[in-house]
C-alpha atoms as a PDB file:
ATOM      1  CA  UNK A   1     -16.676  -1.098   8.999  1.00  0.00           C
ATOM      2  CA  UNK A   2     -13.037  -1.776   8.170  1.00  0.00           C
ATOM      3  CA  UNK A   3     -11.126  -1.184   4.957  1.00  0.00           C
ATOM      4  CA  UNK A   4      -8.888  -4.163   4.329  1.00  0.00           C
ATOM      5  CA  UNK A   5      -4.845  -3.922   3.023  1.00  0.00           C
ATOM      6  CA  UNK A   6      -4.432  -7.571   2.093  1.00  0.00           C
ATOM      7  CA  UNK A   7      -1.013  -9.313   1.057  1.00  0.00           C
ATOM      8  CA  UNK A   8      -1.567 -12.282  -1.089  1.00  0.00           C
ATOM      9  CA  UNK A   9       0.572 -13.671  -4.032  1.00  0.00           C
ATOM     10  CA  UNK A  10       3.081 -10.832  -3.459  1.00  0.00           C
ATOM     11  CA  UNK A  11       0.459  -8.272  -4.529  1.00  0.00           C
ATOM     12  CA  UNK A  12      -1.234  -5.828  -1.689  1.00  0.00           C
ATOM     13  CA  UNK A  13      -4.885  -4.923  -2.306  1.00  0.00           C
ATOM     14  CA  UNK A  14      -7.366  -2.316  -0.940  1.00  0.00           C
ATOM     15  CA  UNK A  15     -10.640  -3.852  -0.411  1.00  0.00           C
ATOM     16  CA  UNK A  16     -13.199  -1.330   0.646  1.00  0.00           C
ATOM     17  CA  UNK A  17     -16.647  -2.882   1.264  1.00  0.00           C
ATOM     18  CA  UNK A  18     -18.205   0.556  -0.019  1.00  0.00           C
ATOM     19  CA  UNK A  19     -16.726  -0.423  -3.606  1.00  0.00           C
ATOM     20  CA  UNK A  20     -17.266  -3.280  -6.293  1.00  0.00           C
ATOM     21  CA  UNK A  21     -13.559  -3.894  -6.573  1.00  0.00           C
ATOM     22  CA  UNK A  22     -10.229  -4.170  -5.264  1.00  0.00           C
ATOM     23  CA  UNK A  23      -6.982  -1.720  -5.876  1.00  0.00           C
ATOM     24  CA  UNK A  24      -3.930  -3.196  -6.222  1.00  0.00           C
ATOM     25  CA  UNK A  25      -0.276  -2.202  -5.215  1.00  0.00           C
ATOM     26  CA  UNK A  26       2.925  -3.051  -5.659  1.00  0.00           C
ATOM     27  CA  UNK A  27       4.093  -2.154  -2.422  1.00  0.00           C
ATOM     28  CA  UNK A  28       2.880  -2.382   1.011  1.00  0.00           C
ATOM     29  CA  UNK A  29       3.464   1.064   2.581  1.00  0.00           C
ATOM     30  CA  UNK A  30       1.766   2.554  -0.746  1.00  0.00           C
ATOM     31  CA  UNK A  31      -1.435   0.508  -0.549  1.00  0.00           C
ATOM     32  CA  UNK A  32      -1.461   1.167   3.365  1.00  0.00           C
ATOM     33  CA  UNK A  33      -1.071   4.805   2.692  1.00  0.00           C
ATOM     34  CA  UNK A  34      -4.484   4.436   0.156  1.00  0.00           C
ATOM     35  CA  UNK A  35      -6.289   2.854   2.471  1.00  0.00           C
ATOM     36  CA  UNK A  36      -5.680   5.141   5.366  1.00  0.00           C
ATOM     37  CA  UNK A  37      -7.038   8.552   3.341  1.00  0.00           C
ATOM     38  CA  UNK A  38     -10.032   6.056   2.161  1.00  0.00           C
ATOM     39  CA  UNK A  39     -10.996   5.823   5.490  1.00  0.00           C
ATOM     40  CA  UNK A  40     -10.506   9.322   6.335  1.00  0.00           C
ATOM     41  CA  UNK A  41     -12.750  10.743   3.695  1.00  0.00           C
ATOM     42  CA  UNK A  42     -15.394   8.316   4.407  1.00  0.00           C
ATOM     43  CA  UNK A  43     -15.212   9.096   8.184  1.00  0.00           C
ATOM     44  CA  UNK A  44     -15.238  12.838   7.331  1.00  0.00           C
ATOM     45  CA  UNK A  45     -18.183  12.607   4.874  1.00  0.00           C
ATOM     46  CA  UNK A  46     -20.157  10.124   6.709  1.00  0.00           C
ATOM     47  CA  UNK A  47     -19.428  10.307  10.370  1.00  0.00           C
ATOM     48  CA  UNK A  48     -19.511   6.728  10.858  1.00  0.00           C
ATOM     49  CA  UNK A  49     -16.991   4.832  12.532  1.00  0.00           C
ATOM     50  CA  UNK A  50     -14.215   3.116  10.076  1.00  0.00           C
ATOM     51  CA  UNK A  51     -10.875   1.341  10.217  1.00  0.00           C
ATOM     52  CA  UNK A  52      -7.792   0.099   8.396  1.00  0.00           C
ATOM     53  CA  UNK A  53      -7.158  -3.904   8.927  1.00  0.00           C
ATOM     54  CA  UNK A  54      -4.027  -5.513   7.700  1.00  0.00           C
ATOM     55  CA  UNK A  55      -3.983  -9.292   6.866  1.00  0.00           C
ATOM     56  CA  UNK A  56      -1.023 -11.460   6.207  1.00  0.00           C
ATOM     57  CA  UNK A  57      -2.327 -15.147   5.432  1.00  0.00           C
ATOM     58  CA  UNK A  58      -4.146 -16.003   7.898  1.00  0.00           C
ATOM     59  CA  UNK A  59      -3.133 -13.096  10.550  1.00  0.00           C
ATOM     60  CA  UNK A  60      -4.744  -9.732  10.995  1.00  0.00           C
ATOM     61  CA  UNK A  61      -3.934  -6.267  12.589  1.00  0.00           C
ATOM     62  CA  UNK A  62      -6.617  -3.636  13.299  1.00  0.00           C
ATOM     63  CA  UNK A  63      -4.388  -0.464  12.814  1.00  0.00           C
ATOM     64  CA  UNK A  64      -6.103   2.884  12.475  1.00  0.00           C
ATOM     65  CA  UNK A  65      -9.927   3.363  13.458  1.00  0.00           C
ATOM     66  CA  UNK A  66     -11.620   7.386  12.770  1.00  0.00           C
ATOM     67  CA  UNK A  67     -14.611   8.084  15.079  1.00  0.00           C
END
């Protein structure tokens, strides 16, 4: 499973397939930051495997994965 920071209409937002909706940032780093400790908790609490992705239009980068 990944958790997704996605940059669209200069506004980042969190989308975490675990929740009904999207948190939005102002800033990149910030929602990147979010995103990361998301997917830490989950890993810790769950044990499954779980990543961060970062999209830019129509680009991607898988950044972090836990487990």
């Amino acid at each position: 499973m990944n958790i997704t920071v996605k940059h669209a209409d200069h506004r980042w937002c969190v989308l975490d397939p675990s929740r009904n909706e999207a948190a939005a940032f102002a800033e990149g780093a910030v929602a990147f930051d979010f995103a990361d400790n998301l997917a830490r908790e989950q890993h810790a609490e769950t044990g499954r495997s779980i990543g961060v992705r970062v999209e830019v239009e129509d680009a991607f980068v898988d950044v972090v994965r836990y487990g």
